[in-house]
PDB file of N, CA and C in Angstrom:
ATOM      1  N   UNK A   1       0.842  -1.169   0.000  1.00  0.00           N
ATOM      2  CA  UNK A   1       0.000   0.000   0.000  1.00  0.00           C
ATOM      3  C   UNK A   1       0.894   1.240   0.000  1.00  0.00           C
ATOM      4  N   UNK A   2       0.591   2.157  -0.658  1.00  0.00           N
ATOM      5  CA  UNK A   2       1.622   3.727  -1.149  1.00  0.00           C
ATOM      6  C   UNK A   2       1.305   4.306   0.304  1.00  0.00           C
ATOM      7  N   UNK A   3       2.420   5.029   0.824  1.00  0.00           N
ATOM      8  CA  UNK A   3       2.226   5.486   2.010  1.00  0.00           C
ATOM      9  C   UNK A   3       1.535   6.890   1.637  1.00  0.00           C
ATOM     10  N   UNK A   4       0.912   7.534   2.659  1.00  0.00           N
ATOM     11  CA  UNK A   4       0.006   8.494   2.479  1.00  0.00           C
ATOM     12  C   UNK A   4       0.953   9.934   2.170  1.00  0.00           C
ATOM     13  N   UNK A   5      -0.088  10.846   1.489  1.00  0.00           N
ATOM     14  CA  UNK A   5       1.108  12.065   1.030  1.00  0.00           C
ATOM     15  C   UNK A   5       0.952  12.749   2.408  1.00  0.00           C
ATOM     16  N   UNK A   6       2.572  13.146   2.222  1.00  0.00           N
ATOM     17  CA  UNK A   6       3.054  13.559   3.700  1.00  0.00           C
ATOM     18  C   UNK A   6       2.786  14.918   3.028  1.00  0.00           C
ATOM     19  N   UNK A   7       2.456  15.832   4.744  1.00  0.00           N
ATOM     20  CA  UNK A   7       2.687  17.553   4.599  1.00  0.00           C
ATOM     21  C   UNK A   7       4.080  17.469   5.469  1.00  0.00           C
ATOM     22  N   UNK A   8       4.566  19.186   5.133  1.00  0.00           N
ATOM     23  CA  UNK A   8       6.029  19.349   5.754  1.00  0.00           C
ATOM     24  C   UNK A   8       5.565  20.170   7.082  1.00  0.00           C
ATOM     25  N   UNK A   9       5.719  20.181   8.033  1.00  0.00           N
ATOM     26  CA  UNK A   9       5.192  20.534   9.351  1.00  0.00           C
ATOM     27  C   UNK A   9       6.509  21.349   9.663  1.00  0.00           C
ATOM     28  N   UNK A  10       6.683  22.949   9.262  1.00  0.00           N
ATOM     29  CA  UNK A  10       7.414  23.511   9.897  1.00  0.00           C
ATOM     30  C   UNK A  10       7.451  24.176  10.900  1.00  0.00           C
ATOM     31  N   UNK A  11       7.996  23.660  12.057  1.00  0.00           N
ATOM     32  CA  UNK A  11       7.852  24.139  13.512  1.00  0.00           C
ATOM     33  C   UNK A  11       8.578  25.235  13.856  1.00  0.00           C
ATOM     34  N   UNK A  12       7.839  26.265  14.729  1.00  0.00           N
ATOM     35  CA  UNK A  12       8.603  27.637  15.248  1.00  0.00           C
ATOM     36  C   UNK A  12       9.755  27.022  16.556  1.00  0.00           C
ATOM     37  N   UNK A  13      10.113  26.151  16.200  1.00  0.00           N
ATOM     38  CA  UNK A  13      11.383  25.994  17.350  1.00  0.00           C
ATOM     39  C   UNK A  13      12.847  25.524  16.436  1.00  0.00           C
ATOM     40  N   UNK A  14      13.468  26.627  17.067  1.00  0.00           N
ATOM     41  CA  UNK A  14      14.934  26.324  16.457  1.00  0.00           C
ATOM     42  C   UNK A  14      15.494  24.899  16.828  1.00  0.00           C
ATOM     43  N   UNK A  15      16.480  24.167  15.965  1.00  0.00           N
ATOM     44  CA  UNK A  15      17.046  22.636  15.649  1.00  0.00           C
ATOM     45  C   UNK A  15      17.832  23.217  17.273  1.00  0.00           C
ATOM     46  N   UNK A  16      18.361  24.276  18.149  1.00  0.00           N
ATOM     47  CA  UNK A  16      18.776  24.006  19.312  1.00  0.00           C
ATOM     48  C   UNK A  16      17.527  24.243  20.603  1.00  0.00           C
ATOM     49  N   UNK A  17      16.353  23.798  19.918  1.00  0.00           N
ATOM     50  CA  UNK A  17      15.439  24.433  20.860  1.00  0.00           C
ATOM     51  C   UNK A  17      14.768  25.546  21.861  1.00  0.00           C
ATOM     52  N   UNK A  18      15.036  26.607  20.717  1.00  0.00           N
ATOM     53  CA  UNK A  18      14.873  28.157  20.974  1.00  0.00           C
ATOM     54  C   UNK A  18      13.430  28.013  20.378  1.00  0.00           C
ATOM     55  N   UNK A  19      12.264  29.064  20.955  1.00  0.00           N
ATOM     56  CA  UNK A  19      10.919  29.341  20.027  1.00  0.00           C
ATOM     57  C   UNK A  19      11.595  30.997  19.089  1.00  0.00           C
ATOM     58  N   UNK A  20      10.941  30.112  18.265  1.00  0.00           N
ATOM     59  CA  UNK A  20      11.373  31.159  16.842  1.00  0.00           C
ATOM     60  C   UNK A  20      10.817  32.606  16.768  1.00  0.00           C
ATOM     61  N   UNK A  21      11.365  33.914  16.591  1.00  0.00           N
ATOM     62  CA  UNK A  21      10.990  34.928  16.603  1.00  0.00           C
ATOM     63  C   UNK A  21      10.731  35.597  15.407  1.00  0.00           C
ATOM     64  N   UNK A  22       9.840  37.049  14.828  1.00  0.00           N
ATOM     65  CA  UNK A  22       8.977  36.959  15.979  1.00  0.00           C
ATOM     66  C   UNK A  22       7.488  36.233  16.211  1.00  0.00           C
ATOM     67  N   UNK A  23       6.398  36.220  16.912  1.00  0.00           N
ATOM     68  CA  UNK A  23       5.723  35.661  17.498  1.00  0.00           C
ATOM     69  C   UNK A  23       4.631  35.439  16.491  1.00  0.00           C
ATOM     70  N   UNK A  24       4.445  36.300  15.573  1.00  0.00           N
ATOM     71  CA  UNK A  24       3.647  35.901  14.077  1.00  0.00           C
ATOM     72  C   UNK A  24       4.037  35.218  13.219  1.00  0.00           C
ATOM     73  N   UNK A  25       5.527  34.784  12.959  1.00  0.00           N
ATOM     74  CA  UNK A  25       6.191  34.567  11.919  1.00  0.00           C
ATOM     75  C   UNK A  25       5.370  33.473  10.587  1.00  0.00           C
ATOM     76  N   UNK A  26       4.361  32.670  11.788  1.00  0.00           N
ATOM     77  CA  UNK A  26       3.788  31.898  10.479  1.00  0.00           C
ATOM     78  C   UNK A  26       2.579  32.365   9.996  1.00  0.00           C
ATOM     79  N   UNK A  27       1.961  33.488  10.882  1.00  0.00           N
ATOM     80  CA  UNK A  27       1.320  34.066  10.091  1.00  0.00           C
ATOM     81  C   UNK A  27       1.448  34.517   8.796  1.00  0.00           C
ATOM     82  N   UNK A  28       3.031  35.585   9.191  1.00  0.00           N
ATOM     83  CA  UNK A  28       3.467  36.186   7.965  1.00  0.00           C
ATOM     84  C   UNK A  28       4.021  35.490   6.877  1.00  0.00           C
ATOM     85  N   UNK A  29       4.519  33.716   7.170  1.00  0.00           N
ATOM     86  CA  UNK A  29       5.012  33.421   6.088  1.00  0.00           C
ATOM     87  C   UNK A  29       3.781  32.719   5.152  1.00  0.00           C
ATOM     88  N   UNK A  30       2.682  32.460   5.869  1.00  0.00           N
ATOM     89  CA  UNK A  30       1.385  31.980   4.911  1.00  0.00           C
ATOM     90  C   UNK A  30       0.757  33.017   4.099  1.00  0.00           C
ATOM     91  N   UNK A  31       0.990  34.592   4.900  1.00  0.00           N
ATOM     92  CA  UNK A  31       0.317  35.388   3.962  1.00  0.00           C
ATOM     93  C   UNK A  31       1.454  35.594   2.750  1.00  0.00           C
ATOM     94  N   UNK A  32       2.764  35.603   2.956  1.00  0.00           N
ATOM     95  CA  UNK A  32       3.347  35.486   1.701  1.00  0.00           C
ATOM     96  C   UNK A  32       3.115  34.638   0.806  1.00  0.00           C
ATOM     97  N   UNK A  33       2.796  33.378   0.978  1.00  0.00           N
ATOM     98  CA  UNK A  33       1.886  32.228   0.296  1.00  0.00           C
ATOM     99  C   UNK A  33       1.260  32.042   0.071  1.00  0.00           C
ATOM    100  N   UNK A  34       0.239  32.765   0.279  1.00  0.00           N
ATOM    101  CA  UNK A  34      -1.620  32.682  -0.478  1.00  0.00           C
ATOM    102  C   UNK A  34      -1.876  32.984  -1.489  1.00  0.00           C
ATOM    103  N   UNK A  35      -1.255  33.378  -1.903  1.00  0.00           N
ATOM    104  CA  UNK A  35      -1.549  33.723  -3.742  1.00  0.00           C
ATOM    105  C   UNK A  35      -1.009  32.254  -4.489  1.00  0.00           C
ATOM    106  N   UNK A  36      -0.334  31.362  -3.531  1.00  0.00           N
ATOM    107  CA  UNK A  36      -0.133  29.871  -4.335  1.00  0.00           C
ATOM    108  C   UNK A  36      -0.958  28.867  -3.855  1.00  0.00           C
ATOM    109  N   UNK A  37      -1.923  28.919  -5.065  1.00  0.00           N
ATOM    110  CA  UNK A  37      -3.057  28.043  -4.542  1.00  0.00           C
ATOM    111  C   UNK A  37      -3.466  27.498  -5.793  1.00  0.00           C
ATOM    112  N   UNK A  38      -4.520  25.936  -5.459  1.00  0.00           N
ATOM    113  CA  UNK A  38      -4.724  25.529  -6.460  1.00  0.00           C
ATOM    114  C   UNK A  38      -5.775  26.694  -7.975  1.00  0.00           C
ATOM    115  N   UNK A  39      -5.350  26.565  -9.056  1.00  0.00           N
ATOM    116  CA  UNK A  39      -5.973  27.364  -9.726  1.00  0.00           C
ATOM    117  C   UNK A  39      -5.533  28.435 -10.001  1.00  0.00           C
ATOM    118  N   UNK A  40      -4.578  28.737  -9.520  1.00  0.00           N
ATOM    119  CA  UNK A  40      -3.408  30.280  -9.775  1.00  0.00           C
ATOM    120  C   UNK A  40      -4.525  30.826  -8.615  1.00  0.00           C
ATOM    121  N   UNK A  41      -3.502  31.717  -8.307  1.00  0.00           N
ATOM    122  CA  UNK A  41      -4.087  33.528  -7.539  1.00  0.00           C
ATOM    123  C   UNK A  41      -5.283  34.393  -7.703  1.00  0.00           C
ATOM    124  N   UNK A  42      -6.076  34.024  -8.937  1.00  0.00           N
ATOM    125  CA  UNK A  42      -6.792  34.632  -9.338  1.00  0.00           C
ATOM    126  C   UNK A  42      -7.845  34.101  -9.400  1.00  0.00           C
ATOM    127  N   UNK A  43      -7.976  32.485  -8.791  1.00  0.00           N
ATOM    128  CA  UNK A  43      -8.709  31.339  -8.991  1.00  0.00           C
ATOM    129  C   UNK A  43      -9.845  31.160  -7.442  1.00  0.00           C
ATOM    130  N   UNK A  44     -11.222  31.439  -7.450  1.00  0.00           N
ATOM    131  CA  UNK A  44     -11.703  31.614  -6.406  1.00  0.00           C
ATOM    132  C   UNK A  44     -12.935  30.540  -6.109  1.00  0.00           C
ATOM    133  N   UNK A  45     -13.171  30.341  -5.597  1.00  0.00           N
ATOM    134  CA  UNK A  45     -14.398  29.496  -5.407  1.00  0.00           C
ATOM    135  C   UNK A  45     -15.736  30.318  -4.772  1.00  0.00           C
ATOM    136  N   UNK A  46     -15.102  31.026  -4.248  1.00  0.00           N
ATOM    137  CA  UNK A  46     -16.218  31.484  -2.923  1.00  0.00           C
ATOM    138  C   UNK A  46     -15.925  33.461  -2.923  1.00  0.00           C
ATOM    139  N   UNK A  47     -16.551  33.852  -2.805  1.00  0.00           N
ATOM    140  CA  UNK A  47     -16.041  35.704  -3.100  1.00  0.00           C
ATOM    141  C   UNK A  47     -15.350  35.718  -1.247  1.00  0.00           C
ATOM    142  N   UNK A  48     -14.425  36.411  -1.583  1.00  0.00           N
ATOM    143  CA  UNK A  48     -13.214  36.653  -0.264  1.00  0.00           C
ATOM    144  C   UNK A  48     -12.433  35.842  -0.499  1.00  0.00           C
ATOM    145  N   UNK A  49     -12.216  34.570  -1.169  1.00  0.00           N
ATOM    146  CA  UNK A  49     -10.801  33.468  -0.926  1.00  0.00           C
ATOM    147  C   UNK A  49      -9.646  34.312  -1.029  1.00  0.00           C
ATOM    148  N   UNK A  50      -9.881  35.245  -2.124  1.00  0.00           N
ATOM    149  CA  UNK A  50      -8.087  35.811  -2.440  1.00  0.00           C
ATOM    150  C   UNK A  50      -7.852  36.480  -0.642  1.00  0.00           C
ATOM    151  N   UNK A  51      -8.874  36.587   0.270  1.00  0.00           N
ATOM    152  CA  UNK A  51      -8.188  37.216   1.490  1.00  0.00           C
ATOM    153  C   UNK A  51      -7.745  36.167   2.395  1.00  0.00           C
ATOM    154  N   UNK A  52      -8.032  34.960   2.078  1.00  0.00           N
ATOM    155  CA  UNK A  52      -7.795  33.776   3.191  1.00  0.00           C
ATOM    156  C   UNK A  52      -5.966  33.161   2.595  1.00  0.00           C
ATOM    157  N   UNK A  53      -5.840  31.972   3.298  1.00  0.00           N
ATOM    158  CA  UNK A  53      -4.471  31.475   3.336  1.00  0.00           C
ATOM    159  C   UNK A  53      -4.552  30.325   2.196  1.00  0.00           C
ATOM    160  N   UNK A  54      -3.547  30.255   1.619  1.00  0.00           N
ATOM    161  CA  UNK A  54      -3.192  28.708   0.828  1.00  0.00           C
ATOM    162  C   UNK A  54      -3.522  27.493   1.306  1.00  0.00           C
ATOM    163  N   UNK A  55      -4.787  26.985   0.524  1.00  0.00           N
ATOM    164  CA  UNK A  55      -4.761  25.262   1.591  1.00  0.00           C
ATOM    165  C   UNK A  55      -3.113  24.754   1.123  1.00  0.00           C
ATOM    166  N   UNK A  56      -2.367  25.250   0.452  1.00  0.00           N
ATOM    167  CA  UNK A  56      -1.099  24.679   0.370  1.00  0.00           C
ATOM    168  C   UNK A  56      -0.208  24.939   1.885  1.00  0.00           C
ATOM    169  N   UNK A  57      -0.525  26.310   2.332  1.00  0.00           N
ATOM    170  CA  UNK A  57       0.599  26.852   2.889  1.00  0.00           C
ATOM    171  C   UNK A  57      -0.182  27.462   4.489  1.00  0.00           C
ATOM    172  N   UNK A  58      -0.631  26.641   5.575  1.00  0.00           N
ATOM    173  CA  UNK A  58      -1.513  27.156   6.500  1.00  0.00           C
ATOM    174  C   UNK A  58      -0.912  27.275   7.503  1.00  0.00           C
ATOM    175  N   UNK A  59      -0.855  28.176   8.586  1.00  0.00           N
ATOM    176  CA  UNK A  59      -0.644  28.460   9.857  1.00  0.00           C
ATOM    177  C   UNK A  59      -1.629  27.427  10.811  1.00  0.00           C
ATOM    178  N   UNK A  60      -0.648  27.255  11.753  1.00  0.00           N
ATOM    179  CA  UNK A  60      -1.923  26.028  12.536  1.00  0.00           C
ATOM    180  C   UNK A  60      -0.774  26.368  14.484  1.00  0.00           C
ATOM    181  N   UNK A  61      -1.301  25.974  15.220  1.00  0.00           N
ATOM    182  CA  UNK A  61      -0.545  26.125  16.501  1.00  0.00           C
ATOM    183  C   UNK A  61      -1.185  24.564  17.198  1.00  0.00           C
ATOM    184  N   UNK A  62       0.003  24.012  16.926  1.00  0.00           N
ATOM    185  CA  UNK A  62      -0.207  22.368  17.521  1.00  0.00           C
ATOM    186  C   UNK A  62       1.122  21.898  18.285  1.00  0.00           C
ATOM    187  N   UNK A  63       0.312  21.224  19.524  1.00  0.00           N
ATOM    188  CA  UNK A  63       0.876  21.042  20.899  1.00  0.00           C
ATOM    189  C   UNK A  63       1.443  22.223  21.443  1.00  0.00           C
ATOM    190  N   UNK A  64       0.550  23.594  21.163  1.00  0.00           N
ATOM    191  CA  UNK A  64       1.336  24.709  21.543  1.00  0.00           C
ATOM    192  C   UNK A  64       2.276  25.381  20.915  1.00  0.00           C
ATOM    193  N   UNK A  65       2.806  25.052  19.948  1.00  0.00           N
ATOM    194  CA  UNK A  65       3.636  25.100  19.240  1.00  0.00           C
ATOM    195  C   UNK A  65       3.589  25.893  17.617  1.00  0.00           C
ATOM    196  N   UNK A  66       3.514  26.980  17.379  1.00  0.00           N
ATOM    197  CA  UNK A  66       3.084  28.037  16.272  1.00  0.00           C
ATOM    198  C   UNK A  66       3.981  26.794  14.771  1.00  0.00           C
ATOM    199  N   UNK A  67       3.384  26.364  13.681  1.00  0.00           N
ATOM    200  CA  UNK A  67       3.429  25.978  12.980  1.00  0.00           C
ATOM    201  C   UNK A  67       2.973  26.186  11.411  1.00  0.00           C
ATOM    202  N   UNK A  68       3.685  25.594  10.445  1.00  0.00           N
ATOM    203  CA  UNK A  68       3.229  26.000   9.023  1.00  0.00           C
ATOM    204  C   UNK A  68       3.032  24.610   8.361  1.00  0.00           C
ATOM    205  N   UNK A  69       2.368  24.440   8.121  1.00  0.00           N
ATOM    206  CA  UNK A  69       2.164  22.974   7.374  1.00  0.00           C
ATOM    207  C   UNK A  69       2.112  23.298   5.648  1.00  0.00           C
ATOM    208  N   UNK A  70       2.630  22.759   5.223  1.00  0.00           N
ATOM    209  CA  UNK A  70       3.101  23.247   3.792  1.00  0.00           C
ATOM    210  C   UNK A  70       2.679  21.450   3.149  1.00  0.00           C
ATOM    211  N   UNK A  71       1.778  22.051   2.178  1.00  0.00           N
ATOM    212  CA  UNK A  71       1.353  20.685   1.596  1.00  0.00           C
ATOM    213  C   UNK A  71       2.422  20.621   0.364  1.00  0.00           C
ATOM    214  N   UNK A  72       2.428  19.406  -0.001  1.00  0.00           N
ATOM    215  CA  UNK A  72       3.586  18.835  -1.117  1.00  0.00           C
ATOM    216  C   UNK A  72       2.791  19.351  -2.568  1.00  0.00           C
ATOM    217  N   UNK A  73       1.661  19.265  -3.040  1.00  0.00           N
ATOM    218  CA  UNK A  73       1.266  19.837  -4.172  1.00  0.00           C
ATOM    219  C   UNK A  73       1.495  20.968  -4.301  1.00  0.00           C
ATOM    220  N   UNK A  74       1.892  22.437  -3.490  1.00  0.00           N
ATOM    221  CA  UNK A  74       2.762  23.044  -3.431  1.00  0.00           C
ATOM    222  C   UNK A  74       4.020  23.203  -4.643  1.00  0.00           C
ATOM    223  N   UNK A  75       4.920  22.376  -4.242  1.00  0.00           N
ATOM    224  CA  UNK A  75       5.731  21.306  -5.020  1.00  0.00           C
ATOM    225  C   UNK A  75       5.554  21.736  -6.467  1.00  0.00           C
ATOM    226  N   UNK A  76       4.905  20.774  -6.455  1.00  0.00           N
ATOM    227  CA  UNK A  76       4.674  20.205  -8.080  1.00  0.00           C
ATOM    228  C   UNK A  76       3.624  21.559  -8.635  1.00  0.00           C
ATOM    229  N   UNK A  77       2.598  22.189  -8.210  1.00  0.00           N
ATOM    230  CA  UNK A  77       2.314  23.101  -8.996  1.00  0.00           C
ATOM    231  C   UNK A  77       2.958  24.619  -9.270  1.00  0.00           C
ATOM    232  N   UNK A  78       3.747  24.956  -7.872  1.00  0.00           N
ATOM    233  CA  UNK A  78       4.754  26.303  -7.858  1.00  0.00           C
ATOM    234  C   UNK A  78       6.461  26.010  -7.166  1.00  0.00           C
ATOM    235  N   UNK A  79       7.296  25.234  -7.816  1.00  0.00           N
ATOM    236  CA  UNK A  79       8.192  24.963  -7.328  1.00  0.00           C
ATOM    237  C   UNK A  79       9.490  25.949  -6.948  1.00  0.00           C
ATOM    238  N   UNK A  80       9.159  26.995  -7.400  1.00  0.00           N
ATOM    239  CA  UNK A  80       9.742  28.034  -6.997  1.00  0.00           C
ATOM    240  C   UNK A  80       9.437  28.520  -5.628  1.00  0.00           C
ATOM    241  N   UNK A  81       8.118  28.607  -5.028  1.00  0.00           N
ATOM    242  CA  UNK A  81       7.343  28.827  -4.267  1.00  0.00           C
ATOM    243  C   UNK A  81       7.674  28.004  -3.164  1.00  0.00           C
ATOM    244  N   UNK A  82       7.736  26.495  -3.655  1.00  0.00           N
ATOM    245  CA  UNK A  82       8.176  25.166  -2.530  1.00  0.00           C
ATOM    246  C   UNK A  82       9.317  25.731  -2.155  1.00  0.00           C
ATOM    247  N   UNK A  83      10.617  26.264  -2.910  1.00  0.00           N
ATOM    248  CA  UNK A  83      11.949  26.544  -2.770  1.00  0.00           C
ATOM    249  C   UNK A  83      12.004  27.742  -1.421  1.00  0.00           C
ATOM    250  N   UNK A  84      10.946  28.239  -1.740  1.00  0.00           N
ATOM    251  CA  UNK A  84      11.298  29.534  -0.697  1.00  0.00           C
ATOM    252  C   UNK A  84      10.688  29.134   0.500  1.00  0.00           C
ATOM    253  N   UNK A  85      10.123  28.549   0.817  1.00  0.00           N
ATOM    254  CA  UNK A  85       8.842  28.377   1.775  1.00  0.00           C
ATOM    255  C   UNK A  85      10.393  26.735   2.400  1.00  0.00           C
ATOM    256  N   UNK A  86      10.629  26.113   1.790  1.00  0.00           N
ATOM    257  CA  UNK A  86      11.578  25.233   2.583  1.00  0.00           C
ATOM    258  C   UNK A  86      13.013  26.029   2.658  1.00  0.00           C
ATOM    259  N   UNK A  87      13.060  26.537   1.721  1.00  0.00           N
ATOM    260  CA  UNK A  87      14.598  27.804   2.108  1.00  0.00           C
ATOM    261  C   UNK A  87      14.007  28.336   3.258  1.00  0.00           C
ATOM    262  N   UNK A  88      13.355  28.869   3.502  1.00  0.00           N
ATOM    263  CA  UNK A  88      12.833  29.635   4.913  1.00  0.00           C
ATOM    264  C   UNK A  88      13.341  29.375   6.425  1.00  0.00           C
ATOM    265  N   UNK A  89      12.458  27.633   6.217  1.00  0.00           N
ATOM    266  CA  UNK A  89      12.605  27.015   7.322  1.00  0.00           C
ATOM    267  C   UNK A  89      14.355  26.768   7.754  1.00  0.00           C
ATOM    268  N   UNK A  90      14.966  26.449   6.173  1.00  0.00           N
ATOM    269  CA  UNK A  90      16.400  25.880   6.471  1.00  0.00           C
ATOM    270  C   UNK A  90      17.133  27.137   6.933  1.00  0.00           C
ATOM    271  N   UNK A  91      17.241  28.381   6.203  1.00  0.00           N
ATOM    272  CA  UNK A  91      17.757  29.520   6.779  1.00  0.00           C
ATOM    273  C   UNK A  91      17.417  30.029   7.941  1.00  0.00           C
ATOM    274  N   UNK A  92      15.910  29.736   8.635  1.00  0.00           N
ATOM    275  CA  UNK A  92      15.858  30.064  10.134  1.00  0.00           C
ATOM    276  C   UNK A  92      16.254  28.738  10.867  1.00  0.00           C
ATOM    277  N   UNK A  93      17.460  28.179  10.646  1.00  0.00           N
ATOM    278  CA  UNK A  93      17.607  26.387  11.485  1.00  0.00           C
ATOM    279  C   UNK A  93      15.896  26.320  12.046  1.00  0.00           C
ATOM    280  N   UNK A  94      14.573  26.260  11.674  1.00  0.00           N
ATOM    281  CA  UNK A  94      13.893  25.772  12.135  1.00  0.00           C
ATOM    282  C   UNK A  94      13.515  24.320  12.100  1.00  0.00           C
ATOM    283  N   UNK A  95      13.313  23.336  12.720  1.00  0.00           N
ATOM    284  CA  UNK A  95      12.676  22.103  12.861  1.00  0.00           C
ATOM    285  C   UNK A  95      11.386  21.738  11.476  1.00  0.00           C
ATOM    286  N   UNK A  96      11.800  20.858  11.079  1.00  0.00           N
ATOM    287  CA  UNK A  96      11.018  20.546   9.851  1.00  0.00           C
ATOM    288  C   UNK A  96      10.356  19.008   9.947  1.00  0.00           C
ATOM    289  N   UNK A  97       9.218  18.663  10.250  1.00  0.00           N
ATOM    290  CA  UNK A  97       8.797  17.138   9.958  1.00  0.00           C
ATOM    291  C   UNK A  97       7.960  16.571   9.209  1.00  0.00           C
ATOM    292  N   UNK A  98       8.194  15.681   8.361  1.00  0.00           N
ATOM    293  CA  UNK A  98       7.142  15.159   7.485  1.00  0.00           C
ATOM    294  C   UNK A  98       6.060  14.509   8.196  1.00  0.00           C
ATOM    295  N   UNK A  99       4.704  15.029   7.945  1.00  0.00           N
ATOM    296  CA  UNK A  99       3.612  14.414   8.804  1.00  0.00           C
ATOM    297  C   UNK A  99       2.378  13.941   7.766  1.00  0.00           C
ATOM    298  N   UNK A 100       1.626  13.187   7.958  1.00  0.00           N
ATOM    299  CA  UNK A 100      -0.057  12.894   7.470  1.00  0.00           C
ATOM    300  C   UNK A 100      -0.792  13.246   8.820  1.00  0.00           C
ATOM    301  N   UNK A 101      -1.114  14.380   8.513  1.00  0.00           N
ATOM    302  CA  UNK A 101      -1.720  15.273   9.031  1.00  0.00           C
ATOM    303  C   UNK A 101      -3.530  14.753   9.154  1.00  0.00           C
ATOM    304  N   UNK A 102      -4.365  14.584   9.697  1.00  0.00           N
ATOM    305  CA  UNK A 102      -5.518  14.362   9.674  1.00  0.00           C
ATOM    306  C   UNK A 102      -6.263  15.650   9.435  1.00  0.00           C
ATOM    307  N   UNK A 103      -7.315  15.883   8.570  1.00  0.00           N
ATOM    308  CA  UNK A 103      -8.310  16.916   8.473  1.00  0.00           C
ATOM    309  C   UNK A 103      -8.611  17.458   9.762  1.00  0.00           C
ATOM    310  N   UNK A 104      -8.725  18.706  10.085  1.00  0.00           N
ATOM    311  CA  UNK A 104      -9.736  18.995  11.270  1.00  0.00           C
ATOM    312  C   UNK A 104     -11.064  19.050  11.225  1.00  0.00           C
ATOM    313  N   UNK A 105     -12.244  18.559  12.171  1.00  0.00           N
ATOM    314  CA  UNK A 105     -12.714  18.235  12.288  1.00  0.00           C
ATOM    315  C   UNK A 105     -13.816  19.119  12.557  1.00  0.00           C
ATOM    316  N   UNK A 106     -15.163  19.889  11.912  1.00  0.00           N
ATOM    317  CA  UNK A 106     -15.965  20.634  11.867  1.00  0.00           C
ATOM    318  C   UNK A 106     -16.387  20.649  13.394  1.00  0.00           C
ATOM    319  N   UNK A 107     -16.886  21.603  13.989  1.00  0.00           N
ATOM    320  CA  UNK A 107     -17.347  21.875  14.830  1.00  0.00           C
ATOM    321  C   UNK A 107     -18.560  21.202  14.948  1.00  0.00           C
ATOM    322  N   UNK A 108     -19.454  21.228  16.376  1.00  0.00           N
ATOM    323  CA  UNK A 108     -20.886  20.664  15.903  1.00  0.00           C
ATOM    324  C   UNK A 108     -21.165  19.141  15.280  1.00  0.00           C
ATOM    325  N   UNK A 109     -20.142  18.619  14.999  1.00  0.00           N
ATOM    326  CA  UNK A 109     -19.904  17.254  13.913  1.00  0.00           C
ATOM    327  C   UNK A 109     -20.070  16.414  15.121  1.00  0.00           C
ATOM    328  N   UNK A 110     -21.309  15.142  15.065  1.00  0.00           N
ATOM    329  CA  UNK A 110     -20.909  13.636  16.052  1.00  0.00           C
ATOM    330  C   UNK A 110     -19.828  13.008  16.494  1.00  0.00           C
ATOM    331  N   UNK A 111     -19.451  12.767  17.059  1.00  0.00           N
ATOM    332  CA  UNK A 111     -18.115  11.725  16.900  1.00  0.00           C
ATOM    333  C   UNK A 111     -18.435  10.153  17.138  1.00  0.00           C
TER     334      UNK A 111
END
């Protein structure tokens, strides 16, 4: 069985275990990334998307921990884009892990 497509889980903690400064940083690096999305930049589904984040390129804060999860289609549709967004992480020594990430889970939803 093909193992599942991994996202790159870049963590705000430095490879010597410093939290990464400053305190938005993945905010700011997803809004540099939202214009790479499936369909080009200009590509909307819903009126407001061009103001939201890249399902490629999302800010998320897991185990406490301020994070960027950078999906791999990314990659393959703006690879220039992949280059900077993993140059990022490598030039801030930040912590990088390949994960299969589970969907989050609607509010209100049964379990």
């Amino acid at each position: 069985m093909p193992s599942p497509v991994k996202e790159i889980l870049i963590q705000g903690i430095t490879q010597d275990g410093r939290k990464f400064r400053p305190s938005d940083w993945a905010e700011r690096l997803a809004g540099v990334m939202s214009e790479f999305r499936p369909g080009g930049a200009h590509a909307s589904t819903y009126p407001g998307d061009h103001l939201s984040y890249s399902p490629w390129c999302t800010p998320r804060v897991i185990n406490g921990i301020k994070c960027v999860i950078v999906n791999p289609a990314l990659r393959e549709a703006y690879p220039m884009a992949w280059d900077f967004v993993t140059g990022f992480a490598r030039d801030n020594n930040l912590q990088t892990v390949e994960a299969c990430l589970a969907p989050e889970r609607e509010q209100n939803v049964p379990v």
